[in-house]
N, C-alpha and C. Protein backbone atom coordinates (compact mmCIF):
# COMPACT_ATOMS: atom_id res chain seq x y z
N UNK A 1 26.31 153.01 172.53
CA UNK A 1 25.80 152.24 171.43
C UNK A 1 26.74 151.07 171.17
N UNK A 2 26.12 149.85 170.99
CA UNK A 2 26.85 148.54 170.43
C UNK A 2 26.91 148.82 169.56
N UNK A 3 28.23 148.75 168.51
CA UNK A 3 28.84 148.62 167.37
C UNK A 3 29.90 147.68 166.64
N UNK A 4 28.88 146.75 165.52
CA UNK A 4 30.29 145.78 165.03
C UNK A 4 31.66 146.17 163.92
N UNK A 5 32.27 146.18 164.17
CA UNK A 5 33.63 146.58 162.91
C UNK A 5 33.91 145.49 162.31
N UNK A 6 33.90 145.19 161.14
CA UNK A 6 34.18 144.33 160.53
C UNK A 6 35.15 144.61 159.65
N UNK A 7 36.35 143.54 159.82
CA UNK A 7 37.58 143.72 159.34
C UNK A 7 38.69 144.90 160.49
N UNK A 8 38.12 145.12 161.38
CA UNK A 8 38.69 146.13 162.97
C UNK A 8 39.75 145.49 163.21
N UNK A 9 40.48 145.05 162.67
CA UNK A 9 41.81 144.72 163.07
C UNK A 9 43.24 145.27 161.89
N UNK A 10 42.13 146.04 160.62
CA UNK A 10 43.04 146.05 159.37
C UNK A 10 43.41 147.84 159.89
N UNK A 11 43.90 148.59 159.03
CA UNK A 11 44.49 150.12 159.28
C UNK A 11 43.28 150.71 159.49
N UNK A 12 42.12 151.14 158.65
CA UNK A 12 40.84 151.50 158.89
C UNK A 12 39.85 151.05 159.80
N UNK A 13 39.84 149.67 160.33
CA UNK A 13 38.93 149.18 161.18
C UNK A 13 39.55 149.37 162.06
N UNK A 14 40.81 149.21 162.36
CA UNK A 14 41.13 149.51 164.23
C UNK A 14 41.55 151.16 164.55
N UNK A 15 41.47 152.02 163.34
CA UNK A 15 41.31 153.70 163.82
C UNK A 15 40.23 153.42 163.83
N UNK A 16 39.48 153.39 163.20
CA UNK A 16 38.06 153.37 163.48
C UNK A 16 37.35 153.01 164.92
N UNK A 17 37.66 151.63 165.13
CA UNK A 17 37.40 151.02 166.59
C UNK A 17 38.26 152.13 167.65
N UNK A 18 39.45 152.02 167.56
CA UNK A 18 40.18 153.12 168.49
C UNK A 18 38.87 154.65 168.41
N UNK A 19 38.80 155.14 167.71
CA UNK A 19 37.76 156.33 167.57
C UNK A 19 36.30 155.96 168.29
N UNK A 20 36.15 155.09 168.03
CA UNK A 20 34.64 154.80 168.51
C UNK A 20 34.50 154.39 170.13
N UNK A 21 35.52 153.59 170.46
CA UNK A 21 35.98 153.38 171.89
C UNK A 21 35.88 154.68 172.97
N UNK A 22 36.96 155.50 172.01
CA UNK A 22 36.95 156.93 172.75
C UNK A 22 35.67 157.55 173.17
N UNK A 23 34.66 157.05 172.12
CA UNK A 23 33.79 158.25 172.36
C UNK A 23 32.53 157.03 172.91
N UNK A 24 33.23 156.54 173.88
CA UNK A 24 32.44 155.52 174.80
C UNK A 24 30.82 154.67 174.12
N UNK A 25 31.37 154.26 173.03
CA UNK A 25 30.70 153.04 172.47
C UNK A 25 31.55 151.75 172.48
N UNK A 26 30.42 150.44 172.49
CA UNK A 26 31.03 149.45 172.92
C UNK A 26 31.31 149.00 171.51
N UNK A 27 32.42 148.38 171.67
CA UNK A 27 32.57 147.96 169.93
C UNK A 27 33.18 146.21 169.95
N UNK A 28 32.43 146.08 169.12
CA UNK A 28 33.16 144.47 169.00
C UNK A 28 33.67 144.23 167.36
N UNK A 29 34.46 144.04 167.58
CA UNK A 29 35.61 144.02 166.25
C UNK A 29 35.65 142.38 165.88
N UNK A 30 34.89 142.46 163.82
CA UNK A 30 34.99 140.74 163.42
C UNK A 30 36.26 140.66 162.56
N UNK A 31 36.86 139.79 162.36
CA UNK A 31 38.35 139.97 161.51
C UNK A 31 38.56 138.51 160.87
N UNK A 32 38.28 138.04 159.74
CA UNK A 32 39.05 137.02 159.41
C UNK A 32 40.88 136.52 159.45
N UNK A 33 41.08 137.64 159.62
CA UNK A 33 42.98 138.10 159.91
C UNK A 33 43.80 137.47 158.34
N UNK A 34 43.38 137.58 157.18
CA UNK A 34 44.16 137.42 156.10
C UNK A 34 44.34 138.59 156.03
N UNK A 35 43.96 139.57 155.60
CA UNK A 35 45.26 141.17 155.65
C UNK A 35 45.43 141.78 157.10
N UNK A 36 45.14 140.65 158.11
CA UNK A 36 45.56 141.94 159.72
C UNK A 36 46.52 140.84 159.94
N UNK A 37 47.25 141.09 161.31
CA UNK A 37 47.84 140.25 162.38
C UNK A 37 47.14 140.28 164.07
N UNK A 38 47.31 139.45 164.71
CA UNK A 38 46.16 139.06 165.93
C UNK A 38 47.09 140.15 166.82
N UNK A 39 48.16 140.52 166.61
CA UNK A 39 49.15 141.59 167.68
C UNK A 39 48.09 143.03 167.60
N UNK A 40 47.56 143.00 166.17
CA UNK A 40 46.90 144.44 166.71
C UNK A 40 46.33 144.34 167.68
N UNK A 41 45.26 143.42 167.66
CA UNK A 41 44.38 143.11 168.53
C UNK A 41 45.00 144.02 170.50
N UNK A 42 46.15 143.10 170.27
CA UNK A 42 47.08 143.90 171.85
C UNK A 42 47.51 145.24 171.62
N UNK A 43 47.46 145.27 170.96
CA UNK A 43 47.63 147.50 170.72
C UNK A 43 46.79 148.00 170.58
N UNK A 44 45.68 147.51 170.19
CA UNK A 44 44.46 148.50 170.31
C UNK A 44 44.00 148.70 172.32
N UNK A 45 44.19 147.30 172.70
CA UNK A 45 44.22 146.88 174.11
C UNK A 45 44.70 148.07 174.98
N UNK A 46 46.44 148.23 174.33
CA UNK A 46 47.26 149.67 174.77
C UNK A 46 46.80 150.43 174.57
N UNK A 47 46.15 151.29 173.97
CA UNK A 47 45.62 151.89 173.33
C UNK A 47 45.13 152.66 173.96
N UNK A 48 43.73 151.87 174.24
CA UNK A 48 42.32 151.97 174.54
C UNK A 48 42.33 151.91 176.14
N UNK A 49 43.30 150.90 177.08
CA UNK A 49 43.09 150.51 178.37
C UNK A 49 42.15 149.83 178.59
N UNK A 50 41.41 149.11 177.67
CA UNK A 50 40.57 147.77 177.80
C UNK A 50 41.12 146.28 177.28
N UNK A 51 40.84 145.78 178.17
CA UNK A 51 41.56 144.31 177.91
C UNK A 51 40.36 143.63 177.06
N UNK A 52 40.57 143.34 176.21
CA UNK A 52 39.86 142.38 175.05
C UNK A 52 39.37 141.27 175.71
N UNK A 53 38.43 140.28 174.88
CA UNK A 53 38.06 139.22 175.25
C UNK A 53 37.89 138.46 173.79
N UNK A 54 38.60 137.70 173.56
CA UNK A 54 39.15 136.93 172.73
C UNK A 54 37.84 135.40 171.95
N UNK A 55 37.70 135.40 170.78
CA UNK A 55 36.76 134.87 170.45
C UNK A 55 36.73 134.35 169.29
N UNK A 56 37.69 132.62 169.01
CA UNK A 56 37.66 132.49 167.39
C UNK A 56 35.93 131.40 167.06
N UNK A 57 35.85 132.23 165.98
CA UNK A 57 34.70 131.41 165.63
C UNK A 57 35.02 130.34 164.11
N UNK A 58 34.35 129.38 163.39
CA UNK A 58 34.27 129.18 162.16
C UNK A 58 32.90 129.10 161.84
N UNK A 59 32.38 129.76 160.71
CA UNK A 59 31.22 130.20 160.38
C UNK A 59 31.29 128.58 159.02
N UNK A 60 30.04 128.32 159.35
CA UNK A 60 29.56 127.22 157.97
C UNK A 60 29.03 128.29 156.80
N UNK A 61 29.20 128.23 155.77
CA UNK A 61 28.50 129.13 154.61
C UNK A 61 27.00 128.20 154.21
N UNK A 62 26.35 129.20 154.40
CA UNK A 62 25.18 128.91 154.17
C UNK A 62 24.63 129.44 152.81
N UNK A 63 25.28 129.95 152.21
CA UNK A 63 24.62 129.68 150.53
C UNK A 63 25.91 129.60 149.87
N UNK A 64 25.84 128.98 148.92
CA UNK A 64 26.85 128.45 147.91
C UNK A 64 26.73 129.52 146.58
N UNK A 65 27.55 130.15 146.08
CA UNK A 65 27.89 130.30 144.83
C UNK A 65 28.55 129.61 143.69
């Protein structure tokens, strides 16, 4: 199963991702990185024994508050 984690780079999203990996789902992890650092990103890598594929985006906001 494809699965997105959002915020998968903070303490809960990357056990989480680490957990879900294991149990051979594909997971793609979204992270703005104000409470993570991009190093997890390479330890989950260790981790797991999958090499990441790296992907910054900037999103336009499409509705205004």
């Amino acid at each position: 199963m494809n699965i997105l984690v959002t915020g998968g780079l903070g303490f809960i999203g990357s056990h989480t991702a680490v957990k879900l990996i294991k149990n051979n789902h594909k997971v793609i992890i979204a992270d703005n990185l104000v409470n993570a650092k991009v190093e997890i990103l390479e330890k989950l890598s260790t981790i797991t024994g999958i090499k990441s594929t790296d992907y910054y985006v900037t999103l336009k906001p499409i509705f205004c508050f």
